[in-house]
C-alpha atoms as a PDB file:
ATOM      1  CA  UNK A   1     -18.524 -34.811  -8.515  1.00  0.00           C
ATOM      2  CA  UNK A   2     -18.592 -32.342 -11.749  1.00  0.00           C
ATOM      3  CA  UNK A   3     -19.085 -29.340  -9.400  1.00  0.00           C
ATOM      4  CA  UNK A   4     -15.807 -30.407  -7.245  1.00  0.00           C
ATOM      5  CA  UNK A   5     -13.896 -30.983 -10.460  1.00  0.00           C
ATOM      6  CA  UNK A   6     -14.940 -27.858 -11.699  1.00  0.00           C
ATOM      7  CA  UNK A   7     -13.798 -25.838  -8.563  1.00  0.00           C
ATOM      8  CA  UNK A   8     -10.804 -27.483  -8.103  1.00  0.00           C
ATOM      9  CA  UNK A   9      -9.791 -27.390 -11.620  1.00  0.00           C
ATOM     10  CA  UNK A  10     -10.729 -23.948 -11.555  1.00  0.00           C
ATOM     11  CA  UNK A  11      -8.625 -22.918  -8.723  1.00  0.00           C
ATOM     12  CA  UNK A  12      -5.654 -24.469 -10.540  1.00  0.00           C
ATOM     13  CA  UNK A  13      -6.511 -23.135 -13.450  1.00  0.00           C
ATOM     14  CA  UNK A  14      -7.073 -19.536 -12.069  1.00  0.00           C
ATOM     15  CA  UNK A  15      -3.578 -19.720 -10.222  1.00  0.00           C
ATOM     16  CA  UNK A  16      -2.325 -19.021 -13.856  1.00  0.00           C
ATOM     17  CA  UNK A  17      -4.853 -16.364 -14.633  1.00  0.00           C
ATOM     18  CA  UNK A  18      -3.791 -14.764 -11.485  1.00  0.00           C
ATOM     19  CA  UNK A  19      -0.402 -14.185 -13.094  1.00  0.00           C
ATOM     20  CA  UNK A  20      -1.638 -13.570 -16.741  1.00  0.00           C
ATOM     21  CA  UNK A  21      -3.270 -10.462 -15.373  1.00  0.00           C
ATOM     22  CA  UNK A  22      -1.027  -9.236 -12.569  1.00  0.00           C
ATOM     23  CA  UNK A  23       1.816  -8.045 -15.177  1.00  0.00           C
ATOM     24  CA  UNK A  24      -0.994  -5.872 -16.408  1.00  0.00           C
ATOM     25  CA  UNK A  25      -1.954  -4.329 -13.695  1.00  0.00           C
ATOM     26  CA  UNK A  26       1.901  -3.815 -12.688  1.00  0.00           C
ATOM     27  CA  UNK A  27       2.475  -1.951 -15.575  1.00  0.00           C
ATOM     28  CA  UNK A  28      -0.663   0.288 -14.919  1.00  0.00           C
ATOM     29  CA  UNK A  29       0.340   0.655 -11.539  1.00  0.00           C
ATOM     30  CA  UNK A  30       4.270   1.731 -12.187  1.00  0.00           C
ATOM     31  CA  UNK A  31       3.299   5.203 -14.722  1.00  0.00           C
ATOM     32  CA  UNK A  32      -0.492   4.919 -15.302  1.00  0.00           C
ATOM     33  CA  UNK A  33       0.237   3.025 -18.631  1.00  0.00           C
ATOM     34  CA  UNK A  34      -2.433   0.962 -20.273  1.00  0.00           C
ATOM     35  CA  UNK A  35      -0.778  -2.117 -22.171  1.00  0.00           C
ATOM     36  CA  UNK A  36      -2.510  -2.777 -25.007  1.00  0.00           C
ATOM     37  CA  UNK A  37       0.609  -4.948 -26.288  1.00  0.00           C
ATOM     38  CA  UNK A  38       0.642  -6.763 -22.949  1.00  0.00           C
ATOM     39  CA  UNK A  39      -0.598 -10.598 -24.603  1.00  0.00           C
ATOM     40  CA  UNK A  40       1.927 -10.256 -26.860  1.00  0.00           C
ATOM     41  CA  UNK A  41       4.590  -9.894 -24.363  1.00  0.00           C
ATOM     42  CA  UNK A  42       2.781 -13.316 -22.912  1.00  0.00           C
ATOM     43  CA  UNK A  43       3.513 -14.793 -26.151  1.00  0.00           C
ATOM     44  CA  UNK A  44       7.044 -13.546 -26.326  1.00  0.00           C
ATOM     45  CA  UNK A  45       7.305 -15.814 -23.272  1.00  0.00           C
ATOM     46  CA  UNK A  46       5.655 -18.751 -25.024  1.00  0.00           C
ATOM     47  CA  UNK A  47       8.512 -18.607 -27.771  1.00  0.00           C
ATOM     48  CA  UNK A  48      11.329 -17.915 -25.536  1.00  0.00           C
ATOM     49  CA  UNK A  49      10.073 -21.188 -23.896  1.00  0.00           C
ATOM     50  CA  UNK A  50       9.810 -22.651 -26.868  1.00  0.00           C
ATOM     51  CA  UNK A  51      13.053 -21.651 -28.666  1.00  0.00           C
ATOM     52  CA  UNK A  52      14.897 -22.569 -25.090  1.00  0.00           C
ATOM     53  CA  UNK A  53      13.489 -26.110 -25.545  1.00  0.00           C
ATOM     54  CA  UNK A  54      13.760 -27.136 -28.640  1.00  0.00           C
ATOM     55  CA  UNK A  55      17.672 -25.155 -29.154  1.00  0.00           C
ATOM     56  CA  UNK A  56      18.864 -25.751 -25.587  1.00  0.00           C
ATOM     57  CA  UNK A  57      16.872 -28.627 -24.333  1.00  0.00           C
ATOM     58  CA  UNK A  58      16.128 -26.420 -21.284  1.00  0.00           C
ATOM     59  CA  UNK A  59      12.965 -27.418 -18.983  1.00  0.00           C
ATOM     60  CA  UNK A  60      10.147 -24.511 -19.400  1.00  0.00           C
ATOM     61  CA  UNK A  61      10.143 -24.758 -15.502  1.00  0.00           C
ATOM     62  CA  UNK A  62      14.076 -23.197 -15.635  1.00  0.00           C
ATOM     63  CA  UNK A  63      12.718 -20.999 -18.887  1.00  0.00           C
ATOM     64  CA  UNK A  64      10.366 -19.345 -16.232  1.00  0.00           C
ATOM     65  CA  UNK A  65      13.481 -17.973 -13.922  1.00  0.00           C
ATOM     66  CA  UNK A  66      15.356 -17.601 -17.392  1.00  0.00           C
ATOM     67  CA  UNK A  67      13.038 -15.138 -19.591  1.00  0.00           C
ATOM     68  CA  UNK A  68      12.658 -12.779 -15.981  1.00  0.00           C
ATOM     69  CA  UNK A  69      15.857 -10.619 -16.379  1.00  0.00           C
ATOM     70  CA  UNK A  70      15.934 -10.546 -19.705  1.00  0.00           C
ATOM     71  CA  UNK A  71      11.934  -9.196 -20.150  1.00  0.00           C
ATOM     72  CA  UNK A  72      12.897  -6.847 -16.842  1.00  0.00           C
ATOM     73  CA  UNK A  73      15.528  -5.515 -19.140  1.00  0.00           C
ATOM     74  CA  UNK A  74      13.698  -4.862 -22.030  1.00  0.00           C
ATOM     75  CA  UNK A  75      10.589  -3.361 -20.183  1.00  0.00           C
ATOM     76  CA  UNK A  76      12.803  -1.313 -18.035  1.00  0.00           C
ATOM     77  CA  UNK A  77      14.649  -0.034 -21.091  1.00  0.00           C
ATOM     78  CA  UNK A  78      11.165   0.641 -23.247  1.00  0.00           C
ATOM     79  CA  UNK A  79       9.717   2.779 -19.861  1.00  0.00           C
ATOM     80  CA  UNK A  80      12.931   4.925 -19.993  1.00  0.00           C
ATOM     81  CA  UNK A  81      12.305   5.730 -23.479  1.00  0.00           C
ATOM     82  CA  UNK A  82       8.564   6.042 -23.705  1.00  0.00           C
ATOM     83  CA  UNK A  83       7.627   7.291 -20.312  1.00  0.00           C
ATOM     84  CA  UNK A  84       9.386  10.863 -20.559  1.00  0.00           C
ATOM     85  CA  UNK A  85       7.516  11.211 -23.553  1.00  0.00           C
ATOM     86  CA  UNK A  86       3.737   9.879 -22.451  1.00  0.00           C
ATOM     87  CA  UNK A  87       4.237  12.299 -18.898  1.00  0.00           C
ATOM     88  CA  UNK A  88       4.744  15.606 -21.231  1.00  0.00           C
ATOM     89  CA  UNK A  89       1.592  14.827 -23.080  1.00  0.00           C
ATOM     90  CA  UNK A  90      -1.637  16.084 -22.829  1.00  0.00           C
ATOM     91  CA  UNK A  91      -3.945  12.607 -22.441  1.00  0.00           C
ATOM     92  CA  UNK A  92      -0.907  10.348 -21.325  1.00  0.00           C
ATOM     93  CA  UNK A  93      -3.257   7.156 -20.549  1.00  0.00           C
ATOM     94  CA  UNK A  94      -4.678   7.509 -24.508  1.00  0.00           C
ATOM     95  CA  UNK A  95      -1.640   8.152 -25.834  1.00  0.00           C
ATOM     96  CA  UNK A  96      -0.193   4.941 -24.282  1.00  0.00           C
ATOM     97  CA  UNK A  97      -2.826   2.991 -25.593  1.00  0.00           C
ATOM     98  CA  UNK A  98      -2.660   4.511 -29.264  1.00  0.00           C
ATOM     99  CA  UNK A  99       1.557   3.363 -28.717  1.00  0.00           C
ATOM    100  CA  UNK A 100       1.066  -0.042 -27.443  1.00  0.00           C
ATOM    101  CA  UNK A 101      -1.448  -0.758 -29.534  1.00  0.00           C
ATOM    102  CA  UNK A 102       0.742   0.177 -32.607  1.00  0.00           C
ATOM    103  CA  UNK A 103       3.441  -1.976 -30.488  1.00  0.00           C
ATOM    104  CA  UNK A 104       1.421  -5.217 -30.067  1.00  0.00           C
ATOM    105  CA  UNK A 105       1.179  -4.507 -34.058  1.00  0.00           C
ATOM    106  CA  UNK A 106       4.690  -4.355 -34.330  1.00  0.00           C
ATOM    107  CA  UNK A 107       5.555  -7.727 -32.260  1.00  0.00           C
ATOM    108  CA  UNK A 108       2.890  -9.863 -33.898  1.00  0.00           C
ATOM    109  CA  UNK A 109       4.151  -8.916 -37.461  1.00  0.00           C
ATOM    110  CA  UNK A 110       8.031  -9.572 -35.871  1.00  0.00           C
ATOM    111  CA  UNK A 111       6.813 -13.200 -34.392  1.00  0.00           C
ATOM    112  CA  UNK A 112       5.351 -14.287 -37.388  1.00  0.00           C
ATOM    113  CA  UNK A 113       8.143 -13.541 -39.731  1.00  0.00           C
ATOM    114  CA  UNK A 114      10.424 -15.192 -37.280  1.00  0.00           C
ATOM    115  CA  UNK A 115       8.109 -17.892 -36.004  1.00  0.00           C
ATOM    116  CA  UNK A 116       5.520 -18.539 -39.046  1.00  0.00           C
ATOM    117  CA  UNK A 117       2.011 -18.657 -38.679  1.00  0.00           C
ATOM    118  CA  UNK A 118       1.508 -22.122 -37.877  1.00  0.00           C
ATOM    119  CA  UNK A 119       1.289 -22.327 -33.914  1.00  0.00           C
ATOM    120  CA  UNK A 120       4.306 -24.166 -31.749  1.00  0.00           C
ATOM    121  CA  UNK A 121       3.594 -26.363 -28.830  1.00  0.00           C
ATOM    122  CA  UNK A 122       5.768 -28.032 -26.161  1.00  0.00           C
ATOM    123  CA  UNK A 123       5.771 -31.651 -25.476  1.00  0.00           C
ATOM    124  CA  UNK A 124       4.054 -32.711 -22.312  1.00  0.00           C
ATOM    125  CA  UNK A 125       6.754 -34.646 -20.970  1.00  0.00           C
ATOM    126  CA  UNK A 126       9.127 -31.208 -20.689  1.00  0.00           C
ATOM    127  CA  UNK A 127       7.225 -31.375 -17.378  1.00  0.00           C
ATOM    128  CA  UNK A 128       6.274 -33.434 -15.152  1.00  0.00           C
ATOM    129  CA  UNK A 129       3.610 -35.309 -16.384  1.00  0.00           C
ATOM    130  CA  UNK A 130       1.500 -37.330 -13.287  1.00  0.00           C
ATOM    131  CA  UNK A 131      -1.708 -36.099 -12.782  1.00  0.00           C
ATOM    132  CA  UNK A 132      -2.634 -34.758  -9.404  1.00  0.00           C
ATOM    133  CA  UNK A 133      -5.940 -36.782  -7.491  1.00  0.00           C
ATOM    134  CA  UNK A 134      -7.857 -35.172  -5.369  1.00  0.00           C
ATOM    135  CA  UNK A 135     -11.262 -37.009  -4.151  1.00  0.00           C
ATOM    136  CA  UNK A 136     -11.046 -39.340  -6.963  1.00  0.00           C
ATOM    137  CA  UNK A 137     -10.827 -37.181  -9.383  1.00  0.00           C
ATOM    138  CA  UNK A 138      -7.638 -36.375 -11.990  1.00  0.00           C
ATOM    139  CA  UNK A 139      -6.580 -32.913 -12.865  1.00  0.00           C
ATOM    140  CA  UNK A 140      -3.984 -32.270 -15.573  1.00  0.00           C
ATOM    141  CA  UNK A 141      -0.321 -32.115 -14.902  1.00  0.00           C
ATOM    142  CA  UNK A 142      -0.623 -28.758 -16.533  1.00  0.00           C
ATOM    143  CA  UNK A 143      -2.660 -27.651 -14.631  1.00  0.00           C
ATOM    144  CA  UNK A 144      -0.731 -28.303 -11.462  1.00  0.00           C
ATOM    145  CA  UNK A 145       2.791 -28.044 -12.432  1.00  0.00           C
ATOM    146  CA  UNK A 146       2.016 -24.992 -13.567  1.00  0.00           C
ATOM    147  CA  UNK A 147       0.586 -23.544 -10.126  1.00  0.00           C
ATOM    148  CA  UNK A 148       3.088 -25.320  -8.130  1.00  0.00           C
ATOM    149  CA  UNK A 149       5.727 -23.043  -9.996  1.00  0.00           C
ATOM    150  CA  UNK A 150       2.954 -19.999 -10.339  1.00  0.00           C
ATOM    151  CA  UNK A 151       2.064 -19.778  -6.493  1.00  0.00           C
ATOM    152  CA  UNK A 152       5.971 -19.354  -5.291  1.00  0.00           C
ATOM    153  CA  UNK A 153       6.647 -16.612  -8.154  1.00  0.00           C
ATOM    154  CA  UNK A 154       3.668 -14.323  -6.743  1.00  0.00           C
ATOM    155  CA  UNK A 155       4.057 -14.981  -3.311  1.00  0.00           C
ATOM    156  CA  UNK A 156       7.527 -13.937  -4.212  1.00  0.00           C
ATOM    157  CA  UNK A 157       6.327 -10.667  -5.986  1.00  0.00           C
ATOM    158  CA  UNK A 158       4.231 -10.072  -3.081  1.00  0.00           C
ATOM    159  CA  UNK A 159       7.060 -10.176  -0.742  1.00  0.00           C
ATOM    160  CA  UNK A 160       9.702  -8.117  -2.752  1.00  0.00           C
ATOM    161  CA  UNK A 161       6.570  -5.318  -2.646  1.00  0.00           C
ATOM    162  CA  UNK A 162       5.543  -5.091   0.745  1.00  0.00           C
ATOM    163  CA  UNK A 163       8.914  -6.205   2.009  1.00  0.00           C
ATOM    164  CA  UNK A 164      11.793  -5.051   0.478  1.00  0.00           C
ATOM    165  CA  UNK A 165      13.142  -1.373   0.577  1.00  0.00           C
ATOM    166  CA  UNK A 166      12.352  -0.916  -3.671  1.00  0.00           C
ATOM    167  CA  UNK A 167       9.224  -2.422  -2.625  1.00  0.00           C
ATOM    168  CA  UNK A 168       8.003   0.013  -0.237  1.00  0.00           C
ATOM    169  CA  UNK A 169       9.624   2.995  -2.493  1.00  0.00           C
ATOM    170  CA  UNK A 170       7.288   1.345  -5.408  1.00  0.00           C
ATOM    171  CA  UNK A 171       4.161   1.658  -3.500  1.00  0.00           C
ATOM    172  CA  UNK A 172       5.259   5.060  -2.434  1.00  0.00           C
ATOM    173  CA  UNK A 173       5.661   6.010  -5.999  1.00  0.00           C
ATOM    174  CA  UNK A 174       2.665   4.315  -6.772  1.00  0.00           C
ATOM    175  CA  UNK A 175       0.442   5.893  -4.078  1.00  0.00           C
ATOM    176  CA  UNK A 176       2.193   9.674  -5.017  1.00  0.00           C
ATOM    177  CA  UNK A 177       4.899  10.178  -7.085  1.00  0.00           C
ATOM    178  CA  UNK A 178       5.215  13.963  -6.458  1.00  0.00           C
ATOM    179  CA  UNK A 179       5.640  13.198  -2.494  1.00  0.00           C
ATOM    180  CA  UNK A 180       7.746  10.399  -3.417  1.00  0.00           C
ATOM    181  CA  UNK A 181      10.158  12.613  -5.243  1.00  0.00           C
ATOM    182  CA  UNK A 182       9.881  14.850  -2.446  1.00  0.00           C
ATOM    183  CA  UNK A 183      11.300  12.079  -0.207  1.00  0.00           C
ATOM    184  CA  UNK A 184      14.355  11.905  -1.668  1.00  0.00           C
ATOM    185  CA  UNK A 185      12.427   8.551  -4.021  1.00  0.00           C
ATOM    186  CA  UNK A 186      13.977   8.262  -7.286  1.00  0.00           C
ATOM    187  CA  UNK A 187      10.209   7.997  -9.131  1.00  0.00           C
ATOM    188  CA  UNK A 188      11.810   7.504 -12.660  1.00  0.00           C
ATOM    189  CA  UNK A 189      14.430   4.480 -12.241  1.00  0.00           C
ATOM    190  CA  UNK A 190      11.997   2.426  -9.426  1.00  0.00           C
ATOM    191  CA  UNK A 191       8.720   3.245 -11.852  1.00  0.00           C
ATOM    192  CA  UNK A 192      11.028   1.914 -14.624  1.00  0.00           C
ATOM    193  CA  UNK A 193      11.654  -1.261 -12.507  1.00  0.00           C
ATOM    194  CA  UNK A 194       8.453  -1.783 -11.566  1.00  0.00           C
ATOM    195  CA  UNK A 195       7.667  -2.037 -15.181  1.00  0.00           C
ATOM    196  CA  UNK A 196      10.476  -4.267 -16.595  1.00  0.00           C
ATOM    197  CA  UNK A 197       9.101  -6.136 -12.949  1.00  0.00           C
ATOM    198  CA  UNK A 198       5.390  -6.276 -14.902  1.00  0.00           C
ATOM    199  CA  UNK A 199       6.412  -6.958 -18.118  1.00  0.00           C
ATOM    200  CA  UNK A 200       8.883 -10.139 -16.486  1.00  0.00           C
ATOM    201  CA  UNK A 201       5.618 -11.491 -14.818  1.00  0.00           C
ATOM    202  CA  UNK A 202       4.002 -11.331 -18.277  1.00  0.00           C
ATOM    203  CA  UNK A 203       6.739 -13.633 -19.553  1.00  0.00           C
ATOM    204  CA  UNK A 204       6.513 -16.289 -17.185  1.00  0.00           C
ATOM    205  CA  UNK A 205       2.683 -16.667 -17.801  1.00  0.00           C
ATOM    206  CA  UNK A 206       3.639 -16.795 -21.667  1.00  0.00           C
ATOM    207  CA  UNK A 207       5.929 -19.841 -20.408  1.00  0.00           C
ATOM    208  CA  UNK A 208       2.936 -21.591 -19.142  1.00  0.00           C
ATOM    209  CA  UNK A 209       0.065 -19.895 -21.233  1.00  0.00           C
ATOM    210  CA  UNK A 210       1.824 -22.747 -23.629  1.00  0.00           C
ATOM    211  CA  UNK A 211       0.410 -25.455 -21.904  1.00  0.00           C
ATOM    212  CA  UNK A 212      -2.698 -23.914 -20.969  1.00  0.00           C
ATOM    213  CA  UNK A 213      -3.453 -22.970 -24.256  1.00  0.00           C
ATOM    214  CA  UNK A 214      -2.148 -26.092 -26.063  1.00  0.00           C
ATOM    215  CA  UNK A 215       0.493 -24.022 -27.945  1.00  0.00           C
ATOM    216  CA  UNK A 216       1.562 -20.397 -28.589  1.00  0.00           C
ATOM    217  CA  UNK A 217       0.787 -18.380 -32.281  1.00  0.00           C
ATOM    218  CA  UNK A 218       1.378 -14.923 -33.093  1.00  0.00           C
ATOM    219  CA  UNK A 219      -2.172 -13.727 -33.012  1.00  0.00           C
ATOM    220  CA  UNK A 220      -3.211 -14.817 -29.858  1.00  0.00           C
ATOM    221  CA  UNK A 221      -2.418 -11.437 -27.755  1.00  0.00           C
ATOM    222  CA  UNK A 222      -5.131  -9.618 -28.345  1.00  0.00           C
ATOM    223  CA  UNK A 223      -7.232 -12.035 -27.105  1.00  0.00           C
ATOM    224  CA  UNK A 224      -5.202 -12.787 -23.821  1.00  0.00           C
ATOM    225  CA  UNK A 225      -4.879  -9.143 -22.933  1.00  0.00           C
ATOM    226  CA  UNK A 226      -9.077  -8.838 -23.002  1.00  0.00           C
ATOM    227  CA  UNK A 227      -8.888 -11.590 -20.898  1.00  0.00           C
ATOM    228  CA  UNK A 228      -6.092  -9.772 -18.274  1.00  0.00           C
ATOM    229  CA  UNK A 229      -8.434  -6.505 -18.768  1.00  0.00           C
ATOM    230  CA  UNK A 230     -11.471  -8.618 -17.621  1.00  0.00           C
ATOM    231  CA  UNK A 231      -9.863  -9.826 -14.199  1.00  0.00           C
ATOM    232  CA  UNK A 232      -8.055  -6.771 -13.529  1.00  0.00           C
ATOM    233  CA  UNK A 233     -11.669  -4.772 -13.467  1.00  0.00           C
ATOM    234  CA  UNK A 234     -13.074  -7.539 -11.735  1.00  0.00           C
ATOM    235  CA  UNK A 235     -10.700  -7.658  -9.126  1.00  0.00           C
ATOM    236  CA  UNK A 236     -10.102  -3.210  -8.960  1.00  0.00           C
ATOM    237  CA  UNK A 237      -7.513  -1.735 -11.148  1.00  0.00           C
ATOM    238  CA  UNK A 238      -4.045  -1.397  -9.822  1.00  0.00           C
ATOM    239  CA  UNK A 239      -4.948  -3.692  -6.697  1.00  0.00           C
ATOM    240  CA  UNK A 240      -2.667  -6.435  -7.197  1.00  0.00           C
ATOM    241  CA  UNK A 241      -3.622  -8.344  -4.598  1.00  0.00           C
ATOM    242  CA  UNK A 242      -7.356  -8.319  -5.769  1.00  0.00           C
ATOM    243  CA  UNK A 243      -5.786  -8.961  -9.301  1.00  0.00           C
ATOM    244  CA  UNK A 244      -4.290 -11.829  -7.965  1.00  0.00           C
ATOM    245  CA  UNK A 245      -7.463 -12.943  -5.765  1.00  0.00           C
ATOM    246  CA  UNK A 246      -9.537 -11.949  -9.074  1.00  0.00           C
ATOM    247  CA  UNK A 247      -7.603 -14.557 -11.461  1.00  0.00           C
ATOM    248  CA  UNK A 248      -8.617 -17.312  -9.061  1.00  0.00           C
ATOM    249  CA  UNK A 249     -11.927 -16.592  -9.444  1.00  0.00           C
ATOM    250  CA  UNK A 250     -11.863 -15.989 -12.535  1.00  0.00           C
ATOM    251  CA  UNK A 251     -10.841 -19.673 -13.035  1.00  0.00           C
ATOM    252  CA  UNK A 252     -13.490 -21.234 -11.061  1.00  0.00           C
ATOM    253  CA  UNK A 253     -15.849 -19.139 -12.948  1.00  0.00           C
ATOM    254  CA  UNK A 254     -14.060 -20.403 -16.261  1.00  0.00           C
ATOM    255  CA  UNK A 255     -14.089 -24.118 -15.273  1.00  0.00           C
ATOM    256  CA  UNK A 256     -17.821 -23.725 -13.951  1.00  0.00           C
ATOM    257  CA  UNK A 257     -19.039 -22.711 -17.391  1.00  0.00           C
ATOM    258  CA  UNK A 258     -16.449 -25.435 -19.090  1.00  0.00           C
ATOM    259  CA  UNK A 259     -18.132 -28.268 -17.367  1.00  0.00           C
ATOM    260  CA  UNK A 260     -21.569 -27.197 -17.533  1.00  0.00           C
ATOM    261  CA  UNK A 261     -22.238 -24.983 -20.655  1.00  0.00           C
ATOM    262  CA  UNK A 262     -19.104 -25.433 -22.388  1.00  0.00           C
ATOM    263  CA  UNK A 263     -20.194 -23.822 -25.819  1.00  0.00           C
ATOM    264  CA  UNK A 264     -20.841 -20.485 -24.026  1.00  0.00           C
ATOM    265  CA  UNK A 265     -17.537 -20.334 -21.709  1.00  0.00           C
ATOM    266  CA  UNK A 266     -15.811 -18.108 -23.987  1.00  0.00           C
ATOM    267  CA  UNK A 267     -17.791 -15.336 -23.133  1.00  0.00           C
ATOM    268  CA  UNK A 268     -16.892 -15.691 -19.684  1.00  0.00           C
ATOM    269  CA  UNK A 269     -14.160 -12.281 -19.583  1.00  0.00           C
ATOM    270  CA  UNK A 270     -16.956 -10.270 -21.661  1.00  0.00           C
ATOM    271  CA  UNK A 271     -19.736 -11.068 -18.875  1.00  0.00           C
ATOM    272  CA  UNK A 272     -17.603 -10.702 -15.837  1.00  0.00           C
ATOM    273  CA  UNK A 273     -16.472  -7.207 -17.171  1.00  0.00           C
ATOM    274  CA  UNK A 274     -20.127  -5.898 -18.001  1.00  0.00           C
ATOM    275  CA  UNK A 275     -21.206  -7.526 -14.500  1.00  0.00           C
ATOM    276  CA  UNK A 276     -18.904  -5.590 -12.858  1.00  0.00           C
ATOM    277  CA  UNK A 277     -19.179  -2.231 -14.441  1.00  0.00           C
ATOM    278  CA  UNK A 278     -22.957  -2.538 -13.817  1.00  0.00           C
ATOM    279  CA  UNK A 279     -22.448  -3.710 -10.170  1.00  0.00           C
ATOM    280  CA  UNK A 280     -19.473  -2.629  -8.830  1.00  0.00           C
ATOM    281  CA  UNK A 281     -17.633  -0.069 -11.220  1.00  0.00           C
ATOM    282  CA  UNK A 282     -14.718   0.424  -8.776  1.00  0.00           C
ATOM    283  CA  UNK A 283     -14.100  -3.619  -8.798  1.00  0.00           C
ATOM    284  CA  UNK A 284     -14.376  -6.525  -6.282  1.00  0.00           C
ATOM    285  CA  UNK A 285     -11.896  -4.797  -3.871  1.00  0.00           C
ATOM    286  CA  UNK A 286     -11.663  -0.908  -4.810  1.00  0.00           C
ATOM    287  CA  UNK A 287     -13.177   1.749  -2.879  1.00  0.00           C
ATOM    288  CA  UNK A 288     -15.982   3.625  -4.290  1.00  0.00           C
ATOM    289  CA  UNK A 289     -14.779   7.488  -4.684  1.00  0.00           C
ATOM    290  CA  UNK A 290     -16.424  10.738  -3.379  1.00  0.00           C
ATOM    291  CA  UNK A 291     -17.658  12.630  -5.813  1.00  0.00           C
ATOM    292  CA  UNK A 292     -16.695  16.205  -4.568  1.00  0.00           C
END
């Protein structure tokens, strides 16, 4: 019964990793930009959750629809100023991490002058709180809420990118922005979109990393965007659908190593990341490239 716990608990629980990495691998995908400040726009969304609670008695299941124009916004508006900038540079992927990295600086000094040090947690019963049995066995409301409002959002993303007109002009920019432009495609304002888009779906996982996590602090980024790194090479980077298939994965293998060998689980990102770069350096679904 352990193993069936562990793999359904896992899928659950991987549901949310799926969307803790996929804002990652957005942002990549919109300019080429690595986010090294991308946990710390998940715990942004933890305290907008938190403040929304706690000053407007708002449920973090609303905060999740709440905190996505407002982070589009922002990340649309911070791509628009930085992006012109990172394109005219020689090395624009290692100048983006040298800025985001002084960034994630930046908003982890802000949070903790605003916030303290001390981390903030939301009640349980802000959500629904029965737990979900399956075969017996009882899986944290959590765990489920959380992927019952996590599984619409992405198949939502999916939809607005293979379905919608800015969609299709995002994977055309994405694929090649030169021919893009060529097509009439304006690359700048839809790879700015596509960015504020990335940086929203960061949010909502900060709404939820919450619960996951048992509370939100202003040091935890760094440690949530090795985790997002981990899955998105697992998975291929800038394949958001293996991303997404990745973070599932990723959960099982998470749970897997909770139940059974639960003082070693933490090094669970660290192993799937050398694994793969050993194995499979393009990732679980990239194509392996001709070397000329």
């Amino acid at each position: 019964m352990l193993f069936e716990y562990a793999i359904i608990g896992g899928i659950l629980l991987g549901i949310f990793y799926a969307l803790l990495a996929v804002g990652l691998n957005v942002v990549y995908g919109a300019q080429k930009i690595i986010n090294l400040a991308h946990g710390d726009i998940i715990m942004l969304g933890g305290y907008g959750a938190w403040e929304l609670y706690y000053t407007y008695h708002i449920s973090p299941i609303l905060s999740t629809i709440i905190v996505i124009p407002i982070t589009v916004v922002l990340g649309y508006g911070l791509n628009r100023l930085i992006a012109p900038r990172l394109l005219k540079s020689a090395d624009p992927e290692m100048l983006s991490l040298i800025l985001f990295f002084g960034l994630s600086e930046v908003i982890e000094a802000l949070a903790s002058l605003v916030f303290g040090n001390a981390a903030r947690a939301l009640p349980v019963n802000s959500i629904p709180t029965s737990r979900l049995v399956l075969f017996g066995q009882g899986y944290s409301a959590t765990w489920w809420v959380s992927a019952s409002v996590i599984l619409p959002l992405l198949g939502i993303f999916l939809v607005f990118l293979n379905r919608t007109s800015i969609g299709l002009q995002v994977r055309a920019v994405i694929s090649d922005a030169v021919e893009a432009a060529v097509a009439g495609i304006n690359a700048k304002r839809i790879s700015g979109i596509y960015f504020g888009i990335g940086f929203a779906l960061a949010a909502c996982a900060g709404v939820w990393g919450v619960f996951i996590y048992g509370g939100v602090s202003p040091t935890e980024g760094p440690a949530i965007t090795v985790t997002a790194f981990a899955i998105i090479v697992f998975g291929s980077l800038g394949n958001t659908v293996g991303t997404i298939v990745a973070g599932v994965i990723f959960g099982i293998f998470y749970q897997l190593a909770q139940v059974y060998i639960p003082s070693w689980s933490n090094l669970v990102p660290y192993v799937l990341v050398i694994a793969t770069m050993l194995v499979r350096p393009q990732g679980l679904f990239g194509r392996r490239q001709r070397i000329a």
